[in-house]
N, C-alpha and C. Protein backbone atom coordinates (compact mmCIF):
# COMPACT_ATOMS: atom_id res chain seq x y z
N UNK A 1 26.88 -11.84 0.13
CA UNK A 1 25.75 -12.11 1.00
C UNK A 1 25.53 -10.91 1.91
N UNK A 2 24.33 -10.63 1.92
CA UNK A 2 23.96 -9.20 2.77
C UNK A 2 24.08 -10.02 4.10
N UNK A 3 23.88 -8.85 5.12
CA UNK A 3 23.30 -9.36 6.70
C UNK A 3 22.60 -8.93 7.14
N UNK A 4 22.09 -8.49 6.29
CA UNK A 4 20.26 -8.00 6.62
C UNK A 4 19.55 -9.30 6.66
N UNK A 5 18.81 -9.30 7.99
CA UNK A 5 17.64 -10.12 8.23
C UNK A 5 16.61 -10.63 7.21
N UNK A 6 16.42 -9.47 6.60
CA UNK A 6 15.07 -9.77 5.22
C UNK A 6 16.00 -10.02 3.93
N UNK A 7 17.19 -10.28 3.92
CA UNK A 7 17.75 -10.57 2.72
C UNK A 7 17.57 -11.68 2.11
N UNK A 8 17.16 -12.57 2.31
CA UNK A 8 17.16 -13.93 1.92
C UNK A 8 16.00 -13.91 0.77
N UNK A 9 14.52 -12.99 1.49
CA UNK A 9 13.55 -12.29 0.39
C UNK A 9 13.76 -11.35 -0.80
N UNK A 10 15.14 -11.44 -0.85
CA UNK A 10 15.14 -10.44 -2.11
C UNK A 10 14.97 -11.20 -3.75
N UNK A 11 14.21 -10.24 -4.40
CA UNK A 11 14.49 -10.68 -5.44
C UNK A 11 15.79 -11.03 -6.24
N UNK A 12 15.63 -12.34 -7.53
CA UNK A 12 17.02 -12.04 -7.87
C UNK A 12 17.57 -11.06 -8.72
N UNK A 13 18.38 -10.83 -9.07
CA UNK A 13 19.05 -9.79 -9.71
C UNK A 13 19.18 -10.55 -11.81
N UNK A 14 19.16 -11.34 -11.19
CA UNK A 14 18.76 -11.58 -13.37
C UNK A 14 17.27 -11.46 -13.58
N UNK A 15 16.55 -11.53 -12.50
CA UNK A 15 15.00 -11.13 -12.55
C UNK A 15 14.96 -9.78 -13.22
N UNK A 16 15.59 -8.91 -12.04
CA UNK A 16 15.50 -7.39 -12.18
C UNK A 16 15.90 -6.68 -13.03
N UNK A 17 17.09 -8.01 -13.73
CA UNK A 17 17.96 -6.98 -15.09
C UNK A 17 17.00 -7.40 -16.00
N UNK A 18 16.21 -8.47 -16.08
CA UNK A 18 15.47 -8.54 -17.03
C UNK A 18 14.29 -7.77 -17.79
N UNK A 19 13.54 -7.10 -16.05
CA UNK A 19 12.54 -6.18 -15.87
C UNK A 19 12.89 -4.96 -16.73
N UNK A 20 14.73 -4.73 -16.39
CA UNK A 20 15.07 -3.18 -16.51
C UNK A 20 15.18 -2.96 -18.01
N UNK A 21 14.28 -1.79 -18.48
CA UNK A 21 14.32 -1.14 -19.73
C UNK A 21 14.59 0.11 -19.90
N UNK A 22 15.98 0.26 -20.58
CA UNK A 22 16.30 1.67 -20.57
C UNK A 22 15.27 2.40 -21.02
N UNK A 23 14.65 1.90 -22.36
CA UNK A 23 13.77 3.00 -23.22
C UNK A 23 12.89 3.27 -22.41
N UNK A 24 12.35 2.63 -21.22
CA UNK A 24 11.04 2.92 -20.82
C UNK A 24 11.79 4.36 -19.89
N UNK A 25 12.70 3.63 -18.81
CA UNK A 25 13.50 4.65 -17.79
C UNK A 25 13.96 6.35 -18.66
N UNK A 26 14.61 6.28 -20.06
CA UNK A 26 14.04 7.68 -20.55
C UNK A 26 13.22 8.39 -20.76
N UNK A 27 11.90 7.32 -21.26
CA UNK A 27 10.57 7.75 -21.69
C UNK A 27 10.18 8.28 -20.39
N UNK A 28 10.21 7.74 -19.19
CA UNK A 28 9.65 7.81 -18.06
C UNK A 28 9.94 9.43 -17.27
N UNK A 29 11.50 9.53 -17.46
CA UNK A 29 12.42 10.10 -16.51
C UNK A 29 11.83 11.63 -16.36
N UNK A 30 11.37 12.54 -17.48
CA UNK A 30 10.61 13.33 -17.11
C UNK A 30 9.24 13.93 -16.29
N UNK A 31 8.90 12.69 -16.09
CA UNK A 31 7.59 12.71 -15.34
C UNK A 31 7.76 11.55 -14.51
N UNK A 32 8.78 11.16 -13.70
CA UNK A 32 9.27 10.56 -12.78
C UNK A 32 8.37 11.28 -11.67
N UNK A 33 9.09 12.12 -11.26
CA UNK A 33 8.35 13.20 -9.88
C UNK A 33 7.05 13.50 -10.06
N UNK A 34 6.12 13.59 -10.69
CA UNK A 34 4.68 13.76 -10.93
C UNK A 34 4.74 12.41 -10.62
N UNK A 35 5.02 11.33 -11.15
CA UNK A 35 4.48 10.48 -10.57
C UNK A 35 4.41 9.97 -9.31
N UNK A 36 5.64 10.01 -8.95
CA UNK A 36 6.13 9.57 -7.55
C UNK A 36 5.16 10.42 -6.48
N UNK A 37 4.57 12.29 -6.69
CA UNK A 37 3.60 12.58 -6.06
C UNK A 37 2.16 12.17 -5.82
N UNK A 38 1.72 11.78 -7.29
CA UNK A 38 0.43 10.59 -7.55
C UNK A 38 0.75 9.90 -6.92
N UNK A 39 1.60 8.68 -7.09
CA UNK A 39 1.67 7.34 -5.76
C UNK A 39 1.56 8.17 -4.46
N UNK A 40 2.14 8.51 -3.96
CA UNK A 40 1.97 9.26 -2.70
C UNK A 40 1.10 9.46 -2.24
N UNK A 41 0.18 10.53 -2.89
CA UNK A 41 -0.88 11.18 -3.25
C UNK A 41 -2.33 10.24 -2.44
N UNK A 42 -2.38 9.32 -3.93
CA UNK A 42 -3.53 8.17 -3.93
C UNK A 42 -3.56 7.30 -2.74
N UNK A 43 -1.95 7.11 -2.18
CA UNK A 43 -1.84 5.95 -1.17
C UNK A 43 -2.10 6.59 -0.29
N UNK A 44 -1.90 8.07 -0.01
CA UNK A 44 -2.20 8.87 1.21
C UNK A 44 -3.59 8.61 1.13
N UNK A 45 -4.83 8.56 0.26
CA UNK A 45 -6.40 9.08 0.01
C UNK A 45 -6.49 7.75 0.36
N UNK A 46 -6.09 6.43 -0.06
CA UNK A 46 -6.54 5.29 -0.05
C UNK A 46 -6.68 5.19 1.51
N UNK A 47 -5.42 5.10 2.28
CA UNK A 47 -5.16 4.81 3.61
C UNK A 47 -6.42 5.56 4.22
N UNK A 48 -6.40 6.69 4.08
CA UNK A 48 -7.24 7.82 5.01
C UNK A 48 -8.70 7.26 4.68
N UNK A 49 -9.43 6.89 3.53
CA UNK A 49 -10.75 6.26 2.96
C UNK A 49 -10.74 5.11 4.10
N UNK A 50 -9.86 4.21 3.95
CA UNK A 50 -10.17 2.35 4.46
C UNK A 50 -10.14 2.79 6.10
N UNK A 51 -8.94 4.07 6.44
CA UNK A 51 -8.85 4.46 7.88
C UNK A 51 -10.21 4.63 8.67
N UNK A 52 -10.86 5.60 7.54
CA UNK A 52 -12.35 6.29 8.04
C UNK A 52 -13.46 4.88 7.81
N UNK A 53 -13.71 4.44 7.20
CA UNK A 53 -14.91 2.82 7.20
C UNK A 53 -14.45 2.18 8.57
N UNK A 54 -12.56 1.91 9.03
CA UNK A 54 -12.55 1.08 9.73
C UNK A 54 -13.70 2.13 11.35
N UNK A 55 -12.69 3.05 11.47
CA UNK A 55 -13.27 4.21 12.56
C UNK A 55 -14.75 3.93 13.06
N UNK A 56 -15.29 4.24 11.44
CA UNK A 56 -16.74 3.92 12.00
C UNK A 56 -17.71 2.88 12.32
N UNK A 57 -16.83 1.53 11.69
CA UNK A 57 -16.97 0.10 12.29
C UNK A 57 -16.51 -0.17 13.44
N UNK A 58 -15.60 0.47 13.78
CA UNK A 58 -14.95 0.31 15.11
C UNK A 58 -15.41 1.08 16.89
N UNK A 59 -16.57 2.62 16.38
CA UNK A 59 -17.01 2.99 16.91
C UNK A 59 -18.41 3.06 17.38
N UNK A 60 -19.03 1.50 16.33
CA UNK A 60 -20.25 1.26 16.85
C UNK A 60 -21.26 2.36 16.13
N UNK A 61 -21.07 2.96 14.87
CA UNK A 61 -21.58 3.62 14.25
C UNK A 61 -23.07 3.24 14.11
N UNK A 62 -24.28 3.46 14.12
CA UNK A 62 -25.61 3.45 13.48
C UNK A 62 -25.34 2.78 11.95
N UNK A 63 -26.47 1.77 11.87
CA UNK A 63 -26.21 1.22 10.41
C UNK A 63 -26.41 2.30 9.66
N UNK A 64 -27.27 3.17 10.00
CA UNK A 64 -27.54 4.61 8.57
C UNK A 64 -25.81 4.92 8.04
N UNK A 65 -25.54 5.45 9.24
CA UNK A 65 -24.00 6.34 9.03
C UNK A 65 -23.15 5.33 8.24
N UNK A 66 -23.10 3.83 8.75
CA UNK A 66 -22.00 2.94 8.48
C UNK A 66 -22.47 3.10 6.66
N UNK A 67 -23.57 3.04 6.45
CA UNK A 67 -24.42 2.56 5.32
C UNK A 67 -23.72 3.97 4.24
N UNK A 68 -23.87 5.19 4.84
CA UNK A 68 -23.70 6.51 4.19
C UNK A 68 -21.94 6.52 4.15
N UNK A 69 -21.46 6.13 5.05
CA UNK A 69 -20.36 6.40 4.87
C UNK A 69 -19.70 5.30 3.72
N UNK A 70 -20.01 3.82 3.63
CA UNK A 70 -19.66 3.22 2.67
C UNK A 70 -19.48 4.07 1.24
N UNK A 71 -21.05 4.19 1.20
CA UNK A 71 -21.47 4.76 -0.35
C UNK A 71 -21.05 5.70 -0.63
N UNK A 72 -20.14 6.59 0.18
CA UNK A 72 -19.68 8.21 -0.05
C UNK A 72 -18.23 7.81 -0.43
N UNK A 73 -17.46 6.61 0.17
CA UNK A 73 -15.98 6.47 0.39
C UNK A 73 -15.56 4.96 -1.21
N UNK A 74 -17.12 4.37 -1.36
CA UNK A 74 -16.33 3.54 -2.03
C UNK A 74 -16.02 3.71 -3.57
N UNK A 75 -16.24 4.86 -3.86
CA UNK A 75 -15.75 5.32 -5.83
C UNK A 75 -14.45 5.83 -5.49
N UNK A 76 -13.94 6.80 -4.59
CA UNK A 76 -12.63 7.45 -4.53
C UNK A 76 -11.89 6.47 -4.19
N UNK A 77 -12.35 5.38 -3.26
CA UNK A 77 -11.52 4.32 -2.71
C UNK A 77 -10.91 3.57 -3.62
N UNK A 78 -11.99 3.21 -4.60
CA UNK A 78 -11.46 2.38 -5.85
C UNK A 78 -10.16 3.13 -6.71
N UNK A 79 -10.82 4.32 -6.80
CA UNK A 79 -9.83 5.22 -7.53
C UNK A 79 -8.79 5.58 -7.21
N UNK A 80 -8.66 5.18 -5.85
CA UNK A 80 -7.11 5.98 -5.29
C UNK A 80 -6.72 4.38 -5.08
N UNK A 81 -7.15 3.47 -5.20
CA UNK A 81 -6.09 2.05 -4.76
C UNK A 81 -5.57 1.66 -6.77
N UNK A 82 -6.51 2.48 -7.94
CA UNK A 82 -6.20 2.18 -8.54
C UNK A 82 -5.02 2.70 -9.54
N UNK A 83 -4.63 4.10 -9.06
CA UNK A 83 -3.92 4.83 -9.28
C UNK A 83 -2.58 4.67 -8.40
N UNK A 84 -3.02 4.19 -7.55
CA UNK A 84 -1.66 3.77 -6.34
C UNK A 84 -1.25 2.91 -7.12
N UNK A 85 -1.60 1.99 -7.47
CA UNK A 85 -1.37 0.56 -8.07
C UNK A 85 -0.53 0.87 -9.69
N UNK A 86 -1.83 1.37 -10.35
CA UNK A 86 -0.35 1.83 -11.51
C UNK A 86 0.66 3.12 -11.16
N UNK A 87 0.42 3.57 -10.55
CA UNK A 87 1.83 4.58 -10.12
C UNK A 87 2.96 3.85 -9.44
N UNK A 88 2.43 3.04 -8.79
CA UNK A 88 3.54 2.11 -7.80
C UNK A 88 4.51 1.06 -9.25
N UNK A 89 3.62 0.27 -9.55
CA UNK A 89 4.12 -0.24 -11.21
C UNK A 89 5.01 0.81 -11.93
N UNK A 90 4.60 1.85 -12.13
CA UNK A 90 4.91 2.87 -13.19
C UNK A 90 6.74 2.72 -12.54
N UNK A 91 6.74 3.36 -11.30
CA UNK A 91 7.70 3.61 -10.58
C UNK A 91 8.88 2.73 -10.52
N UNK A 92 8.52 0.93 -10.49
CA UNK A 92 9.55 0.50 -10.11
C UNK A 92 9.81 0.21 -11.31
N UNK A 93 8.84 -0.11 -12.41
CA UNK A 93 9.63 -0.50 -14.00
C UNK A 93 10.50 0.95 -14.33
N UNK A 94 10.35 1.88 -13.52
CA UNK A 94 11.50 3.34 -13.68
C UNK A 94 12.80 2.79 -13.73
N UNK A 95 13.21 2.00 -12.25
CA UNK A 95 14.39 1.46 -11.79
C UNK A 95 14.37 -0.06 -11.35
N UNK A 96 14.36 -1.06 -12.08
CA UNK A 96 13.75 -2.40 -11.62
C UNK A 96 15.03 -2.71 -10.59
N UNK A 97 16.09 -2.82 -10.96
CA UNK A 97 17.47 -3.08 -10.45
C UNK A 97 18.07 -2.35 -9.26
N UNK A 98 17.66 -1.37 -9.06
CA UNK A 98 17.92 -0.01 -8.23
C UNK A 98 16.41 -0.81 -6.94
N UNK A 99 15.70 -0.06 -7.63
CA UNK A 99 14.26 -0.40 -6.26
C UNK A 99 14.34 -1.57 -5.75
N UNK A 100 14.45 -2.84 -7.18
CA UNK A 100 14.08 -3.94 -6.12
C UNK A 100 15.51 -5.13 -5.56
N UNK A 101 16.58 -3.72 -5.51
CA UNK A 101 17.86 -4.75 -4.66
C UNK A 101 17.78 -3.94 -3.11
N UNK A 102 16.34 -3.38 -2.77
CA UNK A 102 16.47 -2.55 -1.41
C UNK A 102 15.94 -3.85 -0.30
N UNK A 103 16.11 -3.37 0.43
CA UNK A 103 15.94 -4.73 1.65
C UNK A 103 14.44 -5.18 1.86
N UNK A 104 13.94 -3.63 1.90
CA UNK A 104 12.51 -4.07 2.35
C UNK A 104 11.23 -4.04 1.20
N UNK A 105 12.15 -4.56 -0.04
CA UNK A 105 11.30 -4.70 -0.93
C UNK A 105 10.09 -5.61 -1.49
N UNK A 106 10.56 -6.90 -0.73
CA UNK A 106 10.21 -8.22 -0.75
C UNK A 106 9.26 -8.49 0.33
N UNK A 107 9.11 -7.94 1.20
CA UNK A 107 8.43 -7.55 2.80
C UNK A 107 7.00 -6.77 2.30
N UNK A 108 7.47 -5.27 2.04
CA UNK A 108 6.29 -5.03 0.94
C UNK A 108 5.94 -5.26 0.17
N UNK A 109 5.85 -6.15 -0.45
CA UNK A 109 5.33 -6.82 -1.86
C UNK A 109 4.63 -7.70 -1.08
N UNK A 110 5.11 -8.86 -0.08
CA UNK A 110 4.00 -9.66 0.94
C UNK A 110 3.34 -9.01 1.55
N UNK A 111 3.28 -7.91 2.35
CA UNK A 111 2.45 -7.49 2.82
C UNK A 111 1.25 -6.79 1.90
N UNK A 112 1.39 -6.46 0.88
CA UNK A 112 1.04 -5.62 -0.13
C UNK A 112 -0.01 -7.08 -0.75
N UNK A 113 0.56 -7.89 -0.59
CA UNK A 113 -0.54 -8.69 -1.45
C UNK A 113 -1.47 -9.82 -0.69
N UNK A 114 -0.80 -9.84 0.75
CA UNK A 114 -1.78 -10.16 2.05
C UNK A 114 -3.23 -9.20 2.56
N UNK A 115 -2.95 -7.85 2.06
CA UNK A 115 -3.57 -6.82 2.37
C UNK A 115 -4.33 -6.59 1.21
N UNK A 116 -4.21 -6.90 -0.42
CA UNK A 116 -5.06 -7.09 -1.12
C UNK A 116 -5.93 -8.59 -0.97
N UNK A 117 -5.31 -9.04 -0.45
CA UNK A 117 -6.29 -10.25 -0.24
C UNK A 117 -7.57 -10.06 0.79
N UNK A 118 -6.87 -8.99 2.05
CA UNK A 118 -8.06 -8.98 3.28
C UNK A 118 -9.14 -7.57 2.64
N UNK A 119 -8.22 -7.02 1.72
CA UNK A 119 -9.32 -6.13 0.91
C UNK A 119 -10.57 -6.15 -0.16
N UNK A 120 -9.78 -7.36 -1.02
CA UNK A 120 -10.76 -8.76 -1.78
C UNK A 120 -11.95 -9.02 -0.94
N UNK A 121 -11.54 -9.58 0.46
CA UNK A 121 -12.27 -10.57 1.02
C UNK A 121 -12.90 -9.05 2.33
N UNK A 122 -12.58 -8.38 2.45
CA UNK A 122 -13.57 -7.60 3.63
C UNK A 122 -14.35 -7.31 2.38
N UNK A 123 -14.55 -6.44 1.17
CA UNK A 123 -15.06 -5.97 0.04
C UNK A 123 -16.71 -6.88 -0.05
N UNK A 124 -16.01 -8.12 -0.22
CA UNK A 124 -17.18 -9.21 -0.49
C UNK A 124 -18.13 -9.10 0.76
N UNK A 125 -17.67 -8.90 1.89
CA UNK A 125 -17.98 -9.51 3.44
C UNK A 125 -18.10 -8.54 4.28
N UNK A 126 -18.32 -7.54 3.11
CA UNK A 126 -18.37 -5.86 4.46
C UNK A 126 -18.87 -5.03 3.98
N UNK A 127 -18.14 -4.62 2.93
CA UNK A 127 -18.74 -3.73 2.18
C UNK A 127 -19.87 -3.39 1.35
N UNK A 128 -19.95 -4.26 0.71
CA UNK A 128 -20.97 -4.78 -0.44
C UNK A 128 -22.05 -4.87 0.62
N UNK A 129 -22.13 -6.15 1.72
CA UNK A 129 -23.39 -6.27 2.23
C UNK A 129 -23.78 -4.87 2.77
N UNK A 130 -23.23 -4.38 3.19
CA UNK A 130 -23.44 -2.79 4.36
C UNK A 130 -24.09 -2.17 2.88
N UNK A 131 -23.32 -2.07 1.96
CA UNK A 131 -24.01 -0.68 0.89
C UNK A 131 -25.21 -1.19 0.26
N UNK A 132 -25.49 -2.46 0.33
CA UNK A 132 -26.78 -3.20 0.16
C UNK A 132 -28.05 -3.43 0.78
N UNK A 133 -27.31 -2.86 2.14
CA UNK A 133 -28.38 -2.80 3.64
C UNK A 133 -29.17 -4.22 3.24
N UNK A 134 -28.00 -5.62 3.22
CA UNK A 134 -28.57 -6.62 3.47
C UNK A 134 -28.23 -7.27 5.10
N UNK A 135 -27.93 -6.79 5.30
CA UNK A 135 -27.43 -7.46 7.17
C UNK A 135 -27.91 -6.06 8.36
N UNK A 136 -28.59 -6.15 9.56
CA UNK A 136 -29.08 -5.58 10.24
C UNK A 136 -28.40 -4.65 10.83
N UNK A 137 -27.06 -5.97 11.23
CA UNK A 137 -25.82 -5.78 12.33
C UNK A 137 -24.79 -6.53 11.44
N UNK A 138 -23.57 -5.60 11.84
CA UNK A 138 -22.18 -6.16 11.42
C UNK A 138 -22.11 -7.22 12.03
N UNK A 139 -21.49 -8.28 11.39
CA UNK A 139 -20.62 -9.11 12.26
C UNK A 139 -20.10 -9.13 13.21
N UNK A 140 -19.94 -9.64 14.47
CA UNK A 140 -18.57 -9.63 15.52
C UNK A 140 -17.43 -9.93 14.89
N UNK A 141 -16.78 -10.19 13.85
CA UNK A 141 -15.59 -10.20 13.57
C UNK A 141 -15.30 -8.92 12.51
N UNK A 142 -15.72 -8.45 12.47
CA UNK A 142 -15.50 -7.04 11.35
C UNK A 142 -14.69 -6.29 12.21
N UNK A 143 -14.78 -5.84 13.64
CA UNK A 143 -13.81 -5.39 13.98
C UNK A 143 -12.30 -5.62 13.92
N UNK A 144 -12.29 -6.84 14.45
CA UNK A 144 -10.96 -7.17 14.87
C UNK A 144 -10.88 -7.45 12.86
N UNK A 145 -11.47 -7.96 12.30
CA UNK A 145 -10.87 -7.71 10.49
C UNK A 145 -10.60 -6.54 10.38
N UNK A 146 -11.23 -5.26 10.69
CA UNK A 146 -10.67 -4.24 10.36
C UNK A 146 -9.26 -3.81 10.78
N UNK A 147 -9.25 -4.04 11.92
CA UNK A 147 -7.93 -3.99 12.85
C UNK A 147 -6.67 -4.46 11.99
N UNK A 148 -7.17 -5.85 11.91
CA UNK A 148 -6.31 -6.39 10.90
C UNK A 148 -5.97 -6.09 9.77
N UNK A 149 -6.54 -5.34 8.70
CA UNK A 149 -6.70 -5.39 7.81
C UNK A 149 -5.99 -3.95 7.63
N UNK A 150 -6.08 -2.91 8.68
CA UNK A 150 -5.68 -1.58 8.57
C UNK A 150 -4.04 -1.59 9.29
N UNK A 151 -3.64 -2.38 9.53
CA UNK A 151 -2.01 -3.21 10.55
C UNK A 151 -2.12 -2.97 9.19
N UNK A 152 -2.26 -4.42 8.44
CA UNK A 152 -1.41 -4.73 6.98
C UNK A 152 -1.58 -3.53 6.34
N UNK A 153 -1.80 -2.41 5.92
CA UNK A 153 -1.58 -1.95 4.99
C UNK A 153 -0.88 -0.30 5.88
N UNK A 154 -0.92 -0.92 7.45
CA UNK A 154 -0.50 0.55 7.54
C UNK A 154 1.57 -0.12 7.63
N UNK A 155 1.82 -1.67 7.66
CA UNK A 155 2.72 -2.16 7.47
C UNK A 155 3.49 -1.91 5.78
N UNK A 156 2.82 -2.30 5.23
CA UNK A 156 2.59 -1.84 3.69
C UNK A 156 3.93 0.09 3.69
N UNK A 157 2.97 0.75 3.87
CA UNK A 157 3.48 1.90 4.36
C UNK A 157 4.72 1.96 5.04
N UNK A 158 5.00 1.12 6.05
CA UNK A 158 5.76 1.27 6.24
C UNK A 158 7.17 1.03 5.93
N UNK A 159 6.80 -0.09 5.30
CA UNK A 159 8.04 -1.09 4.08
C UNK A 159 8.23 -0.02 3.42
N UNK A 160 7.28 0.46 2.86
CA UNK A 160 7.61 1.59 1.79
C UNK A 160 8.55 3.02 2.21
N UNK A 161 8.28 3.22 3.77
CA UNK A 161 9.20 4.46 3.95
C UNK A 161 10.98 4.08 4.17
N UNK A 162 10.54 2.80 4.47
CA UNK A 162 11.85 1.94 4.87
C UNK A 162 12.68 1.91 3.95
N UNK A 163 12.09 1.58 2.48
CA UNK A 163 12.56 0.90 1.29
C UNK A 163 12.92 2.39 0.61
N UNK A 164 12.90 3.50 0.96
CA UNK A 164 12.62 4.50 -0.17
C UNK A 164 14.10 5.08 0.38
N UNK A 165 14.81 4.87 0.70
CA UNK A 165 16.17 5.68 1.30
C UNK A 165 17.18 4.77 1.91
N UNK A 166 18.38 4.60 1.55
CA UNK A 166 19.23 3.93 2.65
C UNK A 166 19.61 4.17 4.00
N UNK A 167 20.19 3.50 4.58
CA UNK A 167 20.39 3.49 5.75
C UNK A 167 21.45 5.20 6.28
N UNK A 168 21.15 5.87 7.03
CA UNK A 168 21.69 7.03 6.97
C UNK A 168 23.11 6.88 7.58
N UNK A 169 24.12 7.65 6.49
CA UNK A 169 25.62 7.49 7.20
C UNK A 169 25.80 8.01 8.14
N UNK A 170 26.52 7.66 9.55
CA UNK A 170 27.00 7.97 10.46
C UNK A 170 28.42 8.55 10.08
N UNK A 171 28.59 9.63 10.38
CA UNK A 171 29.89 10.86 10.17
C UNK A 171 30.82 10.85 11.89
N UNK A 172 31.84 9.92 11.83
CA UNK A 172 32.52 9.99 12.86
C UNK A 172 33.60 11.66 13.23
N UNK A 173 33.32 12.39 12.71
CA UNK A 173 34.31 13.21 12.77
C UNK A 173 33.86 14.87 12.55
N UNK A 174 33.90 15.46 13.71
CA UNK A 174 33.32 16.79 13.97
C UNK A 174 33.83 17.75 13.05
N UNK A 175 32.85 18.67 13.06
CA UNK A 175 33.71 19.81 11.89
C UNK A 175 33.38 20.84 12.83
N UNK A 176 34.55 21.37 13.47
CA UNK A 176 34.73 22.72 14.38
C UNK A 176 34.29 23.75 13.34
């Protein structure tokens, strides 16, 4: 039994051995690091895209700008959440057993799919209408959704820096 707090969320481990495929983890292993820069990469473009829509919802933007900035941000947006998405996949079927016995694996995966949900649902309820120039004025709740919506995935992120390294050893003993 761990004593980590989030342990109780872990996946199980006959799950993970089940996931784990050597043939794929050889096939993979050469283009491991290209990939792992793509995930990176895309999740960096994604964040910075949803960052910039929230900004300008949040700063009371002119419907023109809100309107221009949609239509400029939402093809790369798609493209970098969709490349995040199979790179992130790609990655853990690399090491199913390894990645998903880390603590904060289970944390990001909820947050990760709370945050596709407020992305689903702002998409329908934000986006779409704004690039349609069917609504005059945003909503009063688009802010505080954005707010929300940019927490979860900047949480997301953070599971992920959490989850990507163990806990660092403490070295009791000086080297003169």
């Amino acid at each position: 039994m761990s004593s980590h707090p989030l342990a109780f969320l872990r996946l199980p481990n006959s799950l993970l051995m089940a996931l784990d495929s050597r043939a794929y983890h050889f096939w993979f292993q050469p283009v491991h690091y290209l990939a792992r820069i793509v995930h990176i990469l895309t999740m960096a473009a994604f964040f910075g895209l949803e960052f910039l829509f929230i900004l300008a919802v949040i700063q009371n933007l002119d419907r023109q700008t809100v309107v221009r900035i949609s239509r400029f941000m939402v093809k790369p947006l798609h493209i970098s959440y969709a490349l995040a998405m199979i790179s992130g996949f790609a990655l853990f079927f690399y090491d199913p057993v390894h990645i998903g016995n880390r603590a904060y694996l289970s944390p990001k995966l909820i947050a990760l799919a709370v945050a596709g949900v407020l992305a689903w649902f702002g998409h329908k309820s934000i986006y779409w209408p704004v690039m349609a120039g069917r609504d005059n004025e945003l909503p009063k709740w688009t802010k505080a959704f954005c707010v929300a919506s940019c927490v979860v995935w900047a949480a997301v992120i953070v599971f992920s820096c959490l989850n990507s390294e163990g806990v660092p050893k403490v070295y009791l003993r000086h080297y003169f």
